[in-house]
Protein backbone atom coordinates (compact mmCIF):
# COMPACT_ATOMS: atom_id res chain seq x y z
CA UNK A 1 -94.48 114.97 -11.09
CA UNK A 2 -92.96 117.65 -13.26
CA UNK A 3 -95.61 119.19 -15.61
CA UNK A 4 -93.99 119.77 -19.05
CA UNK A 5 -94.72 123.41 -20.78
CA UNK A 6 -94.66 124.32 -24.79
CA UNK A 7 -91.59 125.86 -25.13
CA UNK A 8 -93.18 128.37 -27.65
CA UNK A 9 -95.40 129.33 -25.23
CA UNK A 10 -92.87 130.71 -22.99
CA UNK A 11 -90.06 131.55 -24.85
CA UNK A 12 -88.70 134.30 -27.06
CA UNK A 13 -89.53 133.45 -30.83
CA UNK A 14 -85.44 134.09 -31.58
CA UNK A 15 -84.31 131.87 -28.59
CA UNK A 16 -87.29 129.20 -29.38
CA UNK A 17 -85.28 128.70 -33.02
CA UNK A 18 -82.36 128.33 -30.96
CA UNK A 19 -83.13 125.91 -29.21
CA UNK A 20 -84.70 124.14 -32.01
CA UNK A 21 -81.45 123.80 -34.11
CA UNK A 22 -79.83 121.44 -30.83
CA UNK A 23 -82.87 119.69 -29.40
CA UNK A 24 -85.97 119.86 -32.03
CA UNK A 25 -88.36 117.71 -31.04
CA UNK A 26 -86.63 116.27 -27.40
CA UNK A 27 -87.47 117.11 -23.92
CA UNK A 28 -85.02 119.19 -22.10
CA UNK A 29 -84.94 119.39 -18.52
CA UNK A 30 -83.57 123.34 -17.11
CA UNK A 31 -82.61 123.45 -14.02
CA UNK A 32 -82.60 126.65 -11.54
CA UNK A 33 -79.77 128.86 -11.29
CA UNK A 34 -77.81 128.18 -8.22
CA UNK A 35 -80.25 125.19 -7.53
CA UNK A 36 -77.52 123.45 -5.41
CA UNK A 37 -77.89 123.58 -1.82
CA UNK A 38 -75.78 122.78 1.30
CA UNK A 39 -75.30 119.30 2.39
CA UNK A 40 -78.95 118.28 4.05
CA UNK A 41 -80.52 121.15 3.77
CA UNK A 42 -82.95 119.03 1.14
CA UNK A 43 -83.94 116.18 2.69
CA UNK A 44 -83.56 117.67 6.58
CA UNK A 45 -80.13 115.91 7.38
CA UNK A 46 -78.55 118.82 8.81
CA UNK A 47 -81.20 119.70 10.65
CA UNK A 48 -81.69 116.63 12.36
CA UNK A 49 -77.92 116.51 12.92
CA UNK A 50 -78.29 119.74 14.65
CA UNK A 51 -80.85 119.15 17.02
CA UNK A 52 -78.93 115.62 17.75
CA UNK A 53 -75.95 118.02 18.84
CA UNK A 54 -77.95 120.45 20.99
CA UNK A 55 -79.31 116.92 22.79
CA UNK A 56 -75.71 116.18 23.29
CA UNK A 57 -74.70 119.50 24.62
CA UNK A 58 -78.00 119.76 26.72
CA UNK A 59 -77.55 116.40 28.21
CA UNK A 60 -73.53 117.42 29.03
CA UNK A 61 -74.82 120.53 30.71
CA UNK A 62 -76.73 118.21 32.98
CA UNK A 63 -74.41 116.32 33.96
CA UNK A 64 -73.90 113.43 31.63
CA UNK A 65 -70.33 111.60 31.49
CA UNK A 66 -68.94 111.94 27.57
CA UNK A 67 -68.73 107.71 28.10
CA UNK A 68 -72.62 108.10 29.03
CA UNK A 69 -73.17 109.89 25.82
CA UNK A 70 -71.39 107.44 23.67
CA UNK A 71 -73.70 105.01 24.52
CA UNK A 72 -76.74 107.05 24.26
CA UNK A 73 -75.98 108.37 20.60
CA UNK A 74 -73.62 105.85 19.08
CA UNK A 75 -70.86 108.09 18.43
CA UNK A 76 -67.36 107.78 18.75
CA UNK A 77 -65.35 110.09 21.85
CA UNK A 78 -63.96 112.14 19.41
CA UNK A 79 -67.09 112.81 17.90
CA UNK A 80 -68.75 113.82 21.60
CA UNK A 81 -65.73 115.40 22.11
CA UNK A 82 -66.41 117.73 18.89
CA UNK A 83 -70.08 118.50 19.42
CA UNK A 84 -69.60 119.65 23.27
CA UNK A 85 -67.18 122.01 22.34
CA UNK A 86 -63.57 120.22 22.36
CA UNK A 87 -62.83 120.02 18.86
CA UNK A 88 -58.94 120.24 19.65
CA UNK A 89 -59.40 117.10 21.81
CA UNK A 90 -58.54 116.81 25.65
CA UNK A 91 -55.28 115.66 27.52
CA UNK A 92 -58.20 113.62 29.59
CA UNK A 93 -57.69 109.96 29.64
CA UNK A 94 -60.50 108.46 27.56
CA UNK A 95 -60.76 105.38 30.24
């Protein structure tokens, strides 16, 4: 849990009375500049996602049919198709 500081014990007497005139009295919460961060990056999503892909790729390198690897990782064709590398899609028959 957040831990609350006296705003007059870390701020500028001139931008404490500032402050004062719009939120006397409330609790403000101030975020971080450029706090935002890239999709996953948080709570790990995009790294798991990215080790998923390497599997993928690794287990295409050995040998692994793209039908094989639906099955294994619940993914659509065109979504093996993107991770191993054929994000334009393939003239292949998917059958």
């Amino acid at each position: 849990m957040a831990r609350y500081q006296n705003a007059a014990d870390i701020l500028p007497a001139e931008l404490l009375a500032e402050v004062q005139r719009y939120a006397a009295g409330e609790q403000l919460y101030i975020p971080r500049p450029n706090e935002r961060l890239p999709w996953g990056a948080r709570s790990g999503a995009r790294a798991e996602l990215a080790r998923r892909n390497e599997r993928i790729r690794q287990r295409r390198a050995e040998g692994a049919s793209i039908e094989q690897l639906m099955q294994e990782f619940h993914l659509s064709y065109d979504s093996i198709r993107k991770i191993i590398g054929g994000k334009n899609g393939s003239s292949r028959s998917r059958g």
